[in-house]
Protein backbone atom coordinates (compact mmCIF):
# COMPACT_ATOMS: atom_id res chain seq x y z
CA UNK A 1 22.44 -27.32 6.70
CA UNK A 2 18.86 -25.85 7.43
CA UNK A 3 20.08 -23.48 9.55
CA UNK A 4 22.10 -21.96 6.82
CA UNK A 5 19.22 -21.86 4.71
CA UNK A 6 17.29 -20.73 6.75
CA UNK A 7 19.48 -18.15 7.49
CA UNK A 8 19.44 -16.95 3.13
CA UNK A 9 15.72 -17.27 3.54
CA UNK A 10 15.68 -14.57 6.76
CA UNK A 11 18.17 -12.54 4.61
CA UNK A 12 16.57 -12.60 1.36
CA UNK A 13 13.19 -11.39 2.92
CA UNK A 14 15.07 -8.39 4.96
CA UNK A 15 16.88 -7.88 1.74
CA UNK A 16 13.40 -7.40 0.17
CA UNK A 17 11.49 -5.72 2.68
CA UNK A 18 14.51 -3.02 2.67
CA UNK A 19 14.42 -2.54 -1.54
CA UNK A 20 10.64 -2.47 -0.87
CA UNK A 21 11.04 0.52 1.96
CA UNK A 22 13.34 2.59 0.17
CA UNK A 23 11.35 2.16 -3.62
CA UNK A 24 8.31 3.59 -1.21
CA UNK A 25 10.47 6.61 -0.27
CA UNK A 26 12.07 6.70 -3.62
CA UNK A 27 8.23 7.17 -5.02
CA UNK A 28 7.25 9.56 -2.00
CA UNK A 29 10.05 11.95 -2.67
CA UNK A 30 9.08 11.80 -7.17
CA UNK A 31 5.33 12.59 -5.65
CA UNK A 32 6.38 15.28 -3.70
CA UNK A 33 9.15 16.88 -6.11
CA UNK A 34 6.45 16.44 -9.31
CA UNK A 35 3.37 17.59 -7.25
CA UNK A 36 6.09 20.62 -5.98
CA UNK A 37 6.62 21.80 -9.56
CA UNK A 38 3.06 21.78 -10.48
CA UNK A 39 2.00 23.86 -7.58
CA UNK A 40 4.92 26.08 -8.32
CA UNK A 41 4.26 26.69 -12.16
CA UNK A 42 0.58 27.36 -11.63
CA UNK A 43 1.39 29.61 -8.97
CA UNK A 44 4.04 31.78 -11.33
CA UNK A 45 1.76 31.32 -14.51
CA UNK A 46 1.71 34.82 -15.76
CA UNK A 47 -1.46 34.02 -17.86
CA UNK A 48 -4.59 34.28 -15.49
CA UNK A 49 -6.05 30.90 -14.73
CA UNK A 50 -9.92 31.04 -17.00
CA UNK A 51 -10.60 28.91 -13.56
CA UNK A 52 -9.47 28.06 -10.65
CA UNK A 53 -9.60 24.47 -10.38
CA UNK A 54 -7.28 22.74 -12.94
CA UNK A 55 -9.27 19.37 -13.07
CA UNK A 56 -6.09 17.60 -14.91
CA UNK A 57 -3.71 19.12 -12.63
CA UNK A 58 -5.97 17.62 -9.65
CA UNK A 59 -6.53 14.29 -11.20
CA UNK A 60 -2.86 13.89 -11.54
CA UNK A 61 -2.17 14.79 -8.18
CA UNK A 62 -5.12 12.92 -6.38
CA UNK A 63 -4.58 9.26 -8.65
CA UNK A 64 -0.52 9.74 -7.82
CA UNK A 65 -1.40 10.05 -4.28
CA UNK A 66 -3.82 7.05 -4.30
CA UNK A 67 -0.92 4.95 -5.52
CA UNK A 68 1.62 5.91 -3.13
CA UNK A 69 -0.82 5.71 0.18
CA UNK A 70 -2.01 2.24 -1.40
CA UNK A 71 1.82 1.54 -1.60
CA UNK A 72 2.25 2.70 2.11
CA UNK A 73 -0.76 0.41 2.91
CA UNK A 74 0.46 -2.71 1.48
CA UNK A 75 3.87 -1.69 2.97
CA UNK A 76 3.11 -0.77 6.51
CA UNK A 77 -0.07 -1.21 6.81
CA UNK A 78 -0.26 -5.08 6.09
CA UNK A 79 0.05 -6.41 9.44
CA UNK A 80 -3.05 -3.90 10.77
CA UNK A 81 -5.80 -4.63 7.64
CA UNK A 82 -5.16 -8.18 7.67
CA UNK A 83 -3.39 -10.15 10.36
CA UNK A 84 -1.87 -13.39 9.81
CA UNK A 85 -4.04 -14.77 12.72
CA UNK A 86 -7.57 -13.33 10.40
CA UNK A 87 -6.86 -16.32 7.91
CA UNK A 88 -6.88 -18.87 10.83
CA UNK A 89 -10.03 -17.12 12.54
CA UNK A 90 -11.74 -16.99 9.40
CA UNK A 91 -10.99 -20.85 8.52
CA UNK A 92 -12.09 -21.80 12.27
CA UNK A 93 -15.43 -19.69 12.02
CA UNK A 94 -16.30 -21.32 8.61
CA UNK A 95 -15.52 -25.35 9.84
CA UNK A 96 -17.80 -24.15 12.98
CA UNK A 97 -20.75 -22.94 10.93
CA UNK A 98 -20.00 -26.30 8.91
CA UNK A 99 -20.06 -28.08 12.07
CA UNK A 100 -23.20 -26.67 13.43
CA UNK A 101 -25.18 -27.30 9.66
CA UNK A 102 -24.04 -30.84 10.03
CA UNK A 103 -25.35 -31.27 13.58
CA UNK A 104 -28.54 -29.71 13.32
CA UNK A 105 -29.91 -31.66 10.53
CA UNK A 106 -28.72 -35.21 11.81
């Protein structure tokens, strides 16, 4: 009985982790496509530009591309910011400072 659950359980979390891959290239590809268009209308605007950098154009572009490299962060780069073993390290470190409070006052 817990094997089959815990095969659903090893499903349901490759089931997510897949959705949450291809929603990251889903969001990579509208970034690209949108940021694509932009470029390609202010390169073709007949008008002449009264400067050359567009601040709106740029702050569209640069908070867009803030989300989808923090999306590729929490989505690749989990396992390299923070490690599964940094939670257990940082619990030891604390119960050793605790440890060595305790002892030097006694």
């Amino acid at each position: 009985m817990e094997k089959k659950i815990e095969k659903k359980l090893d499903f349901w979390k490759a089931y997510k982790r897949v959705k949450s891959i291809k929603d990251f290239y889903l969001r990579l590809g509208v970034y690209c496509t949108v940021n694509a268009i932009f470029l390609t209308a202010w390169v073709f605007d007949t008008s002449p530009p009264t400067y050359f950098w567009m601040p709106t154009l740029f702050f569209v572009t640069f908070v867009a591309g803030l989300l989808v490299v923090s999306n590729a962060i929490v989505l690749y780069g989990g396992k390299y910011v923070l490690p599964k073993e940094w939670e257990e390290r940082k619990l030891k470190e604390f119960i050793d400072k605790q440890n060595q409070k305790i002892t030097k006052y006694e």
